[in-house]
Protein backbone atom coordinates (compact mmCIF):
# COMPACT_ATOMS: atom_id res chain seq x y z
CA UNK A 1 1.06 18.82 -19.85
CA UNK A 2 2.46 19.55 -16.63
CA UNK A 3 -0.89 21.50 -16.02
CA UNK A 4 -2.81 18.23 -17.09
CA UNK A 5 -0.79 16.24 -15.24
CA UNK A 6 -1.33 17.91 -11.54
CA UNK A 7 -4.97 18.39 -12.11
CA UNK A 8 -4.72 22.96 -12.14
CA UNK A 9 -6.86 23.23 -14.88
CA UNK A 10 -5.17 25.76 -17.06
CA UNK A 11 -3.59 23.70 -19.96
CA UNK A 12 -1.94 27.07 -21.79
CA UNK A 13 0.77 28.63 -19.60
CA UNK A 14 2.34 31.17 -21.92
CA UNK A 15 3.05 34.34 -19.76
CA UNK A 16 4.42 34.31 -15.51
CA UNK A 17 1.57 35.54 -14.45
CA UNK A 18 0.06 31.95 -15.45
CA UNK A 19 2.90 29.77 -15.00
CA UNK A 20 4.06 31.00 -11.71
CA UNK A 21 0.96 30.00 -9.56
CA UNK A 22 1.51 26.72 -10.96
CA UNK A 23 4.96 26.32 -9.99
CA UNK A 24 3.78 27.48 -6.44
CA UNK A 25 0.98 25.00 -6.29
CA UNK A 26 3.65 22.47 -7.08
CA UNK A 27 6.05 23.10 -4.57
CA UNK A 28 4.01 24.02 -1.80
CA UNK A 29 2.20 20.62 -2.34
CA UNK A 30 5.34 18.59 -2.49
CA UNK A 31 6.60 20.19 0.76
CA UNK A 32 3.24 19.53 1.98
CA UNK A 33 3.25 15.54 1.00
CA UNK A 34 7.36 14.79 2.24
CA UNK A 35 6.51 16.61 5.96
CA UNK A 36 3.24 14.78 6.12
CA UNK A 37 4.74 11.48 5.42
CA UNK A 38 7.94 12.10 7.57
CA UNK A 39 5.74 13.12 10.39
CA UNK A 40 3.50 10.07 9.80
CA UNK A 41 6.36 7.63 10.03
CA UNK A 42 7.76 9.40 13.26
CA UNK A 43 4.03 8.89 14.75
CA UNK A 44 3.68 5.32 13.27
CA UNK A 45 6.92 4.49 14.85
CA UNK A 46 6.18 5.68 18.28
CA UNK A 47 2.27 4.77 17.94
CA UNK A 48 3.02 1.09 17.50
CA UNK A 49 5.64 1.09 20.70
CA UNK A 50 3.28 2.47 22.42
CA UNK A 51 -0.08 0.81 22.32
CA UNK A 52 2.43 -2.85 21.49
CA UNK A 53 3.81 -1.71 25.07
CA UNK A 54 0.00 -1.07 26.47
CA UNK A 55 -0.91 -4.75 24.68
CA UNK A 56 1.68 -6.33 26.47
CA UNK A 57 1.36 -4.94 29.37
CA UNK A 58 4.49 -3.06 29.48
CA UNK A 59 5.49 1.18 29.43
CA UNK A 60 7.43 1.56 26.04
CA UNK A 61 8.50 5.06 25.00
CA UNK A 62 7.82 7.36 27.83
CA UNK A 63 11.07 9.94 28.52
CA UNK A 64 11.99 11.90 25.63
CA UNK A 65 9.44 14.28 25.27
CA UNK A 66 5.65 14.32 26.72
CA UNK A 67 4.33 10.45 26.83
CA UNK A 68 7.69 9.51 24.78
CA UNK A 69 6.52 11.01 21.22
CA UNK A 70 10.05 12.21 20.59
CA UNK A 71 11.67 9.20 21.29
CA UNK A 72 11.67 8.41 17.55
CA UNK A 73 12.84 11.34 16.73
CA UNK A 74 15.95 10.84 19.78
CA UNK A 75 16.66 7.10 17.13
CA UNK A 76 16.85 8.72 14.18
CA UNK A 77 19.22 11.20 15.08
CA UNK A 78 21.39 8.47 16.91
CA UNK A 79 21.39 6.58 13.11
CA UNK A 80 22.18 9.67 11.79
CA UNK A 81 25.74 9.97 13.30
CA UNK A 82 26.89 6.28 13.94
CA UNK A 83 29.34 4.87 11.68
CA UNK A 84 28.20 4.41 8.03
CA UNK A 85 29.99 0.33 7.25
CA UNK A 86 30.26 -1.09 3.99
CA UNK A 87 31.05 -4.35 3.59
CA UNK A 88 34.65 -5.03 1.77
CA UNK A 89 33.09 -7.28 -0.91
CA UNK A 90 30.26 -5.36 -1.51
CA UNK A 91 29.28 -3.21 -4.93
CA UNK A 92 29.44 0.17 -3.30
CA UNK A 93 27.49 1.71 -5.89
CA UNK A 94 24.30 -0.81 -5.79
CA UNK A 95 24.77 -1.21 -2.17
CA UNK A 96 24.09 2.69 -1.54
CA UNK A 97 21.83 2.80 -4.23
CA UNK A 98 19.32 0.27 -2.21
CA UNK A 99 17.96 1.42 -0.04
CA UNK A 100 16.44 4.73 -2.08
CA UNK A 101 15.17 2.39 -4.59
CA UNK A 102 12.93 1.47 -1.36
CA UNK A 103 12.06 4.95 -0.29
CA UNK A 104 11.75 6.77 -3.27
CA UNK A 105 8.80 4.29 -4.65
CA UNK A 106 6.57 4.64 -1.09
CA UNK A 107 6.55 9.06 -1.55
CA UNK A 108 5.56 8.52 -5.38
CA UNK A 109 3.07 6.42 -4.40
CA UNK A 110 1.02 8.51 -2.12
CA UNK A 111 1.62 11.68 -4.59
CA UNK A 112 -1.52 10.50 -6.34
CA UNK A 113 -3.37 9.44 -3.10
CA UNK A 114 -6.71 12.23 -2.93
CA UNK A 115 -6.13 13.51 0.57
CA UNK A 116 -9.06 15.40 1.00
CA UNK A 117 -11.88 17.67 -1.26
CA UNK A 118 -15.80 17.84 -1.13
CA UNK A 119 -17.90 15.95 -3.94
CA UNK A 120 -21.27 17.21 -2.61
CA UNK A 121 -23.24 20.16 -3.91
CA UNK A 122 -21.76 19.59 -7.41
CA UNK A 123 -18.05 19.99 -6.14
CA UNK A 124 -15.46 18.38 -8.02
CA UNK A 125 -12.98 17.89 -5.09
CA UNK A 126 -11.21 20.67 -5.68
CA UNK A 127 -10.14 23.64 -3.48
CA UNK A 128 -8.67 27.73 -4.53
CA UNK A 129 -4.85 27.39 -3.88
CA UNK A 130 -3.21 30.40 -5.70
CA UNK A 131 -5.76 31.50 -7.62
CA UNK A 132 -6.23 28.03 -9.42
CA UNK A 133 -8.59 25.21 -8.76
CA UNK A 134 -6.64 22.30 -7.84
CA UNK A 135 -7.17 18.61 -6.14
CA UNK A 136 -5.56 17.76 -2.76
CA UNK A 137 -3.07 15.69 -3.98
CA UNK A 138 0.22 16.38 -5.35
CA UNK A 139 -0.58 14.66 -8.68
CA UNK A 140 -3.49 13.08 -10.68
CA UNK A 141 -2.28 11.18 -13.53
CA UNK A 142 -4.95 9.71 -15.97
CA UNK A 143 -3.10 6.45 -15.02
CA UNK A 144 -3.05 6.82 -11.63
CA UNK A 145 -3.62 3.19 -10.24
CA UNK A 146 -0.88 1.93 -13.11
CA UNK A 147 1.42 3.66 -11.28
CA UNK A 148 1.05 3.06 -8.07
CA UNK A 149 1.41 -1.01 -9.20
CA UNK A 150 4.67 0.15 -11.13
CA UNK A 151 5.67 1.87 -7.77
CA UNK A 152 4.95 -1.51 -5.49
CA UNK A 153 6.76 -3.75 -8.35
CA UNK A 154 10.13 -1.25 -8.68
CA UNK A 155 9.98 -1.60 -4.52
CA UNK A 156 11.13 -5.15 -5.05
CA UNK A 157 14.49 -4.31 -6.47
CA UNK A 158 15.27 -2.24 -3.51
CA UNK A 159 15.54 -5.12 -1.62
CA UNK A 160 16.61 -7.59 -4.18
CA UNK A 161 19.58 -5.59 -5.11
CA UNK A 162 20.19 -4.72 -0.85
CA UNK A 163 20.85 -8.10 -0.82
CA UNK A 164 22.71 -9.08 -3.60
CA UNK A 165 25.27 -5.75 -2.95
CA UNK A 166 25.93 -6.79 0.26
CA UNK A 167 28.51 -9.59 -0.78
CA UNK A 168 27.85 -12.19 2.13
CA UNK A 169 25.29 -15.19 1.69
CA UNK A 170 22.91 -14.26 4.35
CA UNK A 171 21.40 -11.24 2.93
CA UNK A 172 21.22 -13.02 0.05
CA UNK A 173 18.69 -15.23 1.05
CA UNK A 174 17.03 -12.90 3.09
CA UNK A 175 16.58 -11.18 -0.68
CA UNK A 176 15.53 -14.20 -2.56
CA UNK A 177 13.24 -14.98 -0.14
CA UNK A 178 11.69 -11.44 0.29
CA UNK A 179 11.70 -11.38 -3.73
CA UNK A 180 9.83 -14.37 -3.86
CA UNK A 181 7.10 -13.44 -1.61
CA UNK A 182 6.49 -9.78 -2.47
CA UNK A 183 6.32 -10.90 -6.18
CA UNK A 184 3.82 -13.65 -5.26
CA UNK A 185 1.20 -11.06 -3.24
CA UNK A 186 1.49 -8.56 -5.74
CA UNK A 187 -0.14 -10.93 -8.57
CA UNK A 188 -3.16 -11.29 -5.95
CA UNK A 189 -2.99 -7.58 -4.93
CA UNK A 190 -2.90 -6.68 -8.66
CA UNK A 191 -5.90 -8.69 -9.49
CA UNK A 192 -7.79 -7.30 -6.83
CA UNK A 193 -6.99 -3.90 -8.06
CA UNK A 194 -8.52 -4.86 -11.65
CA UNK A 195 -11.82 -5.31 -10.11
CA UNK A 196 -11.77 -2.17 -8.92
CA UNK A 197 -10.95 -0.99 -11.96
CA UNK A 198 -13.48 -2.42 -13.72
CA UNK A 199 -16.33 -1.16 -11.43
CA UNK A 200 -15.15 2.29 -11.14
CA UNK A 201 -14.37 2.46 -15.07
CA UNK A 202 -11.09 4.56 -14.53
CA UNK A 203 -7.62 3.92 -13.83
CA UNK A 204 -7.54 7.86 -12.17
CA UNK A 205 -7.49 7.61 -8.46
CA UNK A 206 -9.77 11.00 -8.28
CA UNK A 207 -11.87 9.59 -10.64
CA UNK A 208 -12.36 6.21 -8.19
CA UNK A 209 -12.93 8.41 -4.92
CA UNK A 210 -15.00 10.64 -7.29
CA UNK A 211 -18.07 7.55 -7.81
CA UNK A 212 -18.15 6.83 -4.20
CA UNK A 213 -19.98 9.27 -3.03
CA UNK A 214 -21.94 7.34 -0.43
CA UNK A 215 -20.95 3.74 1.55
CA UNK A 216 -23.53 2.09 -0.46
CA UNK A 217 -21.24 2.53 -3.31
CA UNK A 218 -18.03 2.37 -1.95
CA UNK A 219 -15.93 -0.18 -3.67
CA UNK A 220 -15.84 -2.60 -1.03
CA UNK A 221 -19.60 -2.95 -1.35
CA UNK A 222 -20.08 -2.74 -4.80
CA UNK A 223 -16.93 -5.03 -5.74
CA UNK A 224 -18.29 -7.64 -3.13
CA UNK A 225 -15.59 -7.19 -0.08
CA UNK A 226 -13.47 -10.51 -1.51
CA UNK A 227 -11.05 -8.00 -3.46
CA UNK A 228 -10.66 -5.74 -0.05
CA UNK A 229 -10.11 -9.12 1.92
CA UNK A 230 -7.80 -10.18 -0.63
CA UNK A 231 -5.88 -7.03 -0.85
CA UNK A 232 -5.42 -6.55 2.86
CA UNK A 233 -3.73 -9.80 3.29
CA UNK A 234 -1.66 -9.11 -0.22
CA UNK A 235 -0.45 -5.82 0.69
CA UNK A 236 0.46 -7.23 4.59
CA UNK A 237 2.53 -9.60 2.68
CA UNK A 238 4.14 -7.05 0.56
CA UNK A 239 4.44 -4.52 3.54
CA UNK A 240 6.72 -7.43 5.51
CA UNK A 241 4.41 -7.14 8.30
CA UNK A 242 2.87 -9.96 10.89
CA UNK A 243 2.30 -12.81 10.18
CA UNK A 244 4.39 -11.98 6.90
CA UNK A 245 7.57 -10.78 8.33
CA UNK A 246 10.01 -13.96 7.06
CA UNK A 247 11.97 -11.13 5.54
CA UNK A 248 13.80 -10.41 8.83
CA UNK A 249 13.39 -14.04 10.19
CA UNK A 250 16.25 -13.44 13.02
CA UNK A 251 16.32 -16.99 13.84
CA UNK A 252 16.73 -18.42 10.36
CA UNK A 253 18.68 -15.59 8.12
CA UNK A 254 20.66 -13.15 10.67
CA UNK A 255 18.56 -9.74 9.57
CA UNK A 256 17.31 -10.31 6.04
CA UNK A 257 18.43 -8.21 3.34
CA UNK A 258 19.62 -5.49 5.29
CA UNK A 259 22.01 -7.45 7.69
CA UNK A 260 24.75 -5.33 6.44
CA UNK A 261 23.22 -2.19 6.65
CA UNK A 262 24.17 0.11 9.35
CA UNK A 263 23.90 3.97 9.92
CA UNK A 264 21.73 6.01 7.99
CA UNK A 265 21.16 3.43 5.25
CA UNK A 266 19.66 1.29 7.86
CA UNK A 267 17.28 4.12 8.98
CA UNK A 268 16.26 4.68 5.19
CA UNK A 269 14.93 0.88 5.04
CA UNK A 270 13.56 1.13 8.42
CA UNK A 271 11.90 4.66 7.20
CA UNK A 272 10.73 2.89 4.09
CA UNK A 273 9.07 -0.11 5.65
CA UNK A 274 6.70 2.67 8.02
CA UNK A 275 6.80 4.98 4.94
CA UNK A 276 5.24 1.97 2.89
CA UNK A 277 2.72 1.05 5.67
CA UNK A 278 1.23 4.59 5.33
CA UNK A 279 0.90 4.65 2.02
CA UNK A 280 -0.26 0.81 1.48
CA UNK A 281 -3.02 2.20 4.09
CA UNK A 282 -3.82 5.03 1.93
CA UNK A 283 -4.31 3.23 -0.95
CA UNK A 284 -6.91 0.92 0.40
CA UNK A 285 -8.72 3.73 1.92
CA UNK A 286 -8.72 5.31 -1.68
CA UNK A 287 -9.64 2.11 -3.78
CA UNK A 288 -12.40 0.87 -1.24
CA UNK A 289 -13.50 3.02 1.57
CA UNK A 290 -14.03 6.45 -0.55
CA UNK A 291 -10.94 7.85 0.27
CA UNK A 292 -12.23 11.59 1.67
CA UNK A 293 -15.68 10.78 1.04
CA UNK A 294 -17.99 10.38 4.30
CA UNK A 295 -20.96 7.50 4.13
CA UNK A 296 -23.51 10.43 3.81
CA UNK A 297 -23.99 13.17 2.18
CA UNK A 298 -24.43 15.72 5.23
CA UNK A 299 -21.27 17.96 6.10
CA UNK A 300 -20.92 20.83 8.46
CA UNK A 301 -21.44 24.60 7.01
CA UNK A 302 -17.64 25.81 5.99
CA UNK A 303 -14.74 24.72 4.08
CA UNK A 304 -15.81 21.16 3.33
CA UNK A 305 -12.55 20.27 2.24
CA UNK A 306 -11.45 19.87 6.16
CA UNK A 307 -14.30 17.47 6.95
CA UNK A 308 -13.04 15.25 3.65
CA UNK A 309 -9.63 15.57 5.24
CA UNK A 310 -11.10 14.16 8.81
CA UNK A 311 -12.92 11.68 7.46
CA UNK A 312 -9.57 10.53 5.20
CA UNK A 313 -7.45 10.48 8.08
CA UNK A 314 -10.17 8.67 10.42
CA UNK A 315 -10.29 6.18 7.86
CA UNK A 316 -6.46 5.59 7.88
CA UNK A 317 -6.20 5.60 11.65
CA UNK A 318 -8.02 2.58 11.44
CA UNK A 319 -5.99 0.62 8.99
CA UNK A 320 -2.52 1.61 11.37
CA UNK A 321 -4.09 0.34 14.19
CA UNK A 322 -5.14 -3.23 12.19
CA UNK A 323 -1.36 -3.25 11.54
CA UNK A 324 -0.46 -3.00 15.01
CA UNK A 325 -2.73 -5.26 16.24
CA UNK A 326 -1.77 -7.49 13.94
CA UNK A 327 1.70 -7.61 15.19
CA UNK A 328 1.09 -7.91 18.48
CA UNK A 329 -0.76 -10.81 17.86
CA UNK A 330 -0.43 -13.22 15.60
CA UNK A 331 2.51 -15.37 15.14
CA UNK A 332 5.01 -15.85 11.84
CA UNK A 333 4.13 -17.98 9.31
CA UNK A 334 6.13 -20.60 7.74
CA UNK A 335 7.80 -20.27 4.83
CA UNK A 336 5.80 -23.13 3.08
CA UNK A 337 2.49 -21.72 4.34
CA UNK A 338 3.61 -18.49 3.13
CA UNK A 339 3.84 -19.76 -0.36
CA UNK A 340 0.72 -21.49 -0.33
CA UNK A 341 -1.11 -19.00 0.79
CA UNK A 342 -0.25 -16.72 -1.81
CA UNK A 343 -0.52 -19.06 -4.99
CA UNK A 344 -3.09 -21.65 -3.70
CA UNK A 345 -5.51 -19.13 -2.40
CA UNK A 346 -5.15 -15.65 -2.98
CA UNK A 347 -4.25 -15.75 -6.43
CA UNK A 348 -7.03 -18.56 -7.69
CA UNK A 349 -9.82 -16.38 -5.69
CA UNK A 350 -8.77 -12.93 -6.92
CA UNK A 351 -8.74 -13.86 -10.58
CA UNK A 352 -12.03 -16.28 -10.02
CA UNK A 353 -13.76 -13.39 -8.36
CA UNK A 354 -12.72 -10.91 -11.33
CA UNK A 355 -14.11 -12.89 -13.86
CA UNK A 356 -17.65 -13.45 -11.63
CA UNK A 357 -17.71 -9.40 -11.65
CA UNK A 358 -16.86 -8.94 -15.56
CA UNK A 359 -19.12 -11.77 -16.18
CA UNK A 360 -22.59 -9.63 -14.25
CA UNK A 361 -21.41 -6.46 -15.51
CA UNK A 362 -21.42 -7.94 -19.21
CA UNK A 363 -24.74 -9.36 -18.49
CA UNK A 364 -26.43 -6.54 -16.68
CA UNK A 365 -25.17 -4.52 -19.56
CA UNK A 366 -26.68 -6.97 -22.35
CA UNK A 367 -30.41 -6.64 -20.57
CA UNK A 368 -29.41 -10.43 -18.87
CA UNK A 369 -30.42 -11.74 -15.57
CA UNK A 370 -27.25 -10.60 -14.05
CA UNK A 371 -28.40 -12.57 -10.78
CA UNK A 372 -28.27 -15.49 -12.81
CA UNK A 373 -25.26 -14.97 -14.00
CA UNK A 374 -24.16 -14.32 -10.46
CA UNK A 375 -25.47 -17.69 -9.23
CA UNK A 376 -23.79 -19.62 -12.64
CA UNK A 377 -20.76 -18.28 -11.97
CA UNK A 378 -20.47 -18.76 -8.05
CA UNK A 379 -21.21 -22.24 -9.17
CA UNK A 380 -18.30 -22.61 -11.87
CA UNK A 381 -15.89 -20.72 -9.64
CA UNK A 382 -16.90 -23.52 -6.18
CA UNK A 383 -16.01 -26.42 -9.13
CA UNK A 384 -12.91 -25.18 -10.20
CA UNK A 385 -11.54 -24.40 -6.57
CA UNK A 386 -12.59 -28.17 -6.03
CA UNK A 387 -11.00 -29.57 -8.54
CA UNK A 388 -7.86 -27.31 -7.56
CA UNK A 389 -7.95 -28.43 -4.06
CA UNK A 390 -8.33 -32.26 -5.62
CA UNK A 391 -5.25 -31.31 -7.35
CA UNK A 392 -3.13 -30.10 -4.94
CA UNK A 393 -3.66 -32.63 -2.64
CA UNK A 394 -2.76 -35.20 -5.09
CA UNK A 395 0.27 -33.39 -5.77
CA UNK A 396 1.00 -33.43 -2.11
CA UNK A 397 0.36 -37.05 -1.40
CA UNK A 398 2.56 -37.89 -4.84
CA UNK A 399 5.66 -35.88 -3.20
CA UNK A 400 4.75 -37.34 0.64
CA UNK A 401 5.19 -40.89 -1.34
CA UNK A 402 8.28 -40.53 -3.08
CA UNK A 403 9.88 -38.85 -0.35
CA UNK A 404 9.89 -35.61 -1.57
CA UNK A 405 7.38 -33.41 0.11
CA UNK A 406 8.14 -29.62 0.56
C-alpha cells in the first residue's frame, strides 16, 4: 500500500533488501519537499520586497546579505526569540493549535504536486532513485486532486479557530469574515477543478500532467480558459492576497485573526500565507499549464527529468510574479463586492461552464454535433445569467426601497 501509494512500483516488500530503498526514497523526498518549500517562502518573502520596492520606486531589502536575500532570514530569527503572549482569556490549547492547522495543510498539499519527469519517448515521468523507479513527487495518491480540496477546506479552520481562541472580539471578526470568504471561493475554485477533472478523466495529479503532453492540450486550452480564469481569481481569494486581503483589513478589524498572535506563532501564519501562495501556484501550473511538461515535444540530449524541472519552475515563476504585481497594484475590495463577486459571478459561471463541457463531451461521445451542442448551450447558459442578473437587480432595488440595502 505504502508502495502504491508513493508511486515505487514494487507492491510486495517482504525482505530489507526491498523495503529499505523504499523507506530511503521516502525520506530523502520528504527532506527534499520541506527545504524546497522553506527556501521558497524565504525567496517569496524577499522577492516580493524587492521588486514591490523596485515598483514603487523605493530600495527595500538591501543589507543583510548580497542584494538583501537574507534579510528574511535576519525576521525570522528575530520572531524566533521575542516573547511568545497568550492572551489571558484565551483556550491555550486551540490557540497554539492554530496556527499548524494552517501550515500543516499548505506542505500536504504540494506532496502530490509532479515536480518534474519526462513523458516523451514513451517515459512515464519517472526517474532511478535507489534502485526503484519513482515519480518526482513525494506522493501520488489515486485521489490526488480530492485531497488537495480536503487540504484547502481543513485550511479554513486554522483561521476560524485562530480567531475564536484568541478570546477578544476583534479577531473574531477578522475569523468570521475570513471564514466567510475562503468558503465562498472555494465552491468556485472547486467547480473549476471538476472540469478539469472531467477532461483529464482522473482525479491523479500524474495522471493530469501525464495527458498534456503538448500546449495544444493543456487544460487551459482544452477546458476553454474560463475554469483557469475562474480559478486564479478563486484561489487569490482563498490565498488572502490583493485585492482579497479583507482578512487583515488594518483599518476596519485591528490585524484579523491573528491580532493576538505574537512570536513564533505569528511567523507560522505569516510562513503559511507564502507557504500557501507556492503551493496554490503549483497547483494551477499542474491542473492547467502541464505542470513539467514543455509546449513541444523537443528536449535537450541528457537527463530529461532536469529540463521538466526548468520548465516547472519557469512556469511557477510566472504565477509569483502575477501575485506580486497584483499587490502592488490594485486596491482592496469591499466587503460587499467581495461577496458578490464570489456568489454572483464566479460561482454561476463555473458551474454554467461545467455543465457546457459535460454537455459536448456527452455529445461528441454519442456521434452528436458537439458544435451544436456547444452553440445550444452557450445560448442557455447567456439566458440564465440574464435572468440572474434580472434577479438580482430586483432584489437590489426591493432592499434600496425598503431601506434595507446591503
Amino acid at each position: 500500500m505504502i508502495a502504491h501509494m508513493l508511486a515505487i512500483g514494487d507492491p510486495l516488500l517482504n525482505s530489507p533488501s526491498e523495503w529499505l530503498p523504499v523507506v530511503l526514497i521516502v525520506i530523502f523526498k520528504t527532506l527534499i519537499t520541506f527545504v524546497f518549500l522553506m527556501i521558497a517562502v524565504l525567496f517569496m518573502v524577499w522577492f516580493e520586497r524587492k521588486v514591490i520596492a523596485g515598483m514603487q520606486n523605493r530600495i527595500g531589502p538591501a543589507v543583510a546579505g548580497p542584494w538583501g536575500i537574507l534579510q528574511t532570514l535576519a525576521d525570522g530569527i528575530k520572531l524566533f526569540f521575542k516573547e511568545d503572549l497568550i492572551p489571558e482569556r484565551a483556550d491555550r490549547f486551540v490557540f497554539k493549535l492554530a496556527p499548524y492547522l494552517s501550515l500543516v495543510p499548505a506542505f500536504v498539499t504540494f506532496a502530490v504536486i509532479p515536480v518534474g519527469g519526462s513523458w516523451t519517448d514513451g517515459s512515464d515521468g519517472t526517474l532511478s532513485l535507489f534502485g526503484h523507479r519513482t515519480f518526482m513527487q513525494l506522493a501520488d495518491p489515486p485521489i490526488g486532486i480530492l485531497l488537495v480540496l480536503a487540504m484547502s477546506s481543513l485550511a479554513v479552520y486554522g483561521v476560524m479557530l485562530a480567531g475564536w481562541s484568541s478570546g477578544s472580539k476583534y479577531p473574531l471578526l477578522g475569523a468570521v469574515r475570513a471564514s466567510a470568504q475562503m468558503v465562498s471561493y472555494e465552491a468556485a475554485l472547486g467547480l473549476s477543478v471538476v472540469t478539469v477533472v472531467l477532461v483529464s478523466k482522473t482525479l491523479s495529479t500524474h495522471g493530469i500532467v501525464g495527458i498534456q503532453d503538448t500546449i495544444r492540450s493543456w487544460n487551459i486550452v482544452t477546458t476553454g480558459f474560463v475554469p483557469f480564469v475562474i480559478f486564479i481569481i478563486a484561489a487569490t481569494a482563498e490565498l488572502n492576497r490583493p485585492p482579497f486581503d479583507l482578512v487583515e483589513a488594518e483599518q476596519e478589524i485591528v490585524g484579523g485573526y491573528h491580532t493576538e498572535y505574537s512570536s513564533i506563532r505569528f511567523a507560522l501564519f505569516y510562513l503559511a500565507e507564502f507557504m500557501n501562495t507556492v503551493t496554490m501556484s503549483a497547483i494551477m501550473v499542474t491542473l492547467f499549464l502541464g505542470g513539467p511538461q514543455p509546449p513541444f515535444h523537443w528536449h535537450p540530449p541528457g537527463a530529461q527529468w532536469a529540463w521538466g524541472v526548468l520548465w516547472f519552475f519557469a512556469k511557477l515563476f510566472i504565477f509569483l510574479f502575477s501575485y506580486v504585481w497584483l499587490r502592488a497594484t490594485l486596491p482592496r475590495l469591499r466587503y460587499d463586492q467581495l461577496m458578490d463577486l464570489g456568489w454572483k459571478v464566479l460561482i454561476p459561471a463555473a458551474f454554467g461552464w461545467l455543465l457546457l463541457i459535460a454537455s459536448m463531451r456527452v455529445a461528441r461521445d454519442r456521434g452528436w454535433n458537439s458544435a451544436l451542442a456547444g452553440v445550444v448551450g452557450v445560448v442557455v447558459l447567456a439566458a440564465c445569467w440574464g435572468l440572474l442578473a434580472v434577479a438580482f437587480r430586483v432584489s437590489a432595488k426591493r432592499r434600496e426601497l425598503e431601506g434595507t440595502a446591503f
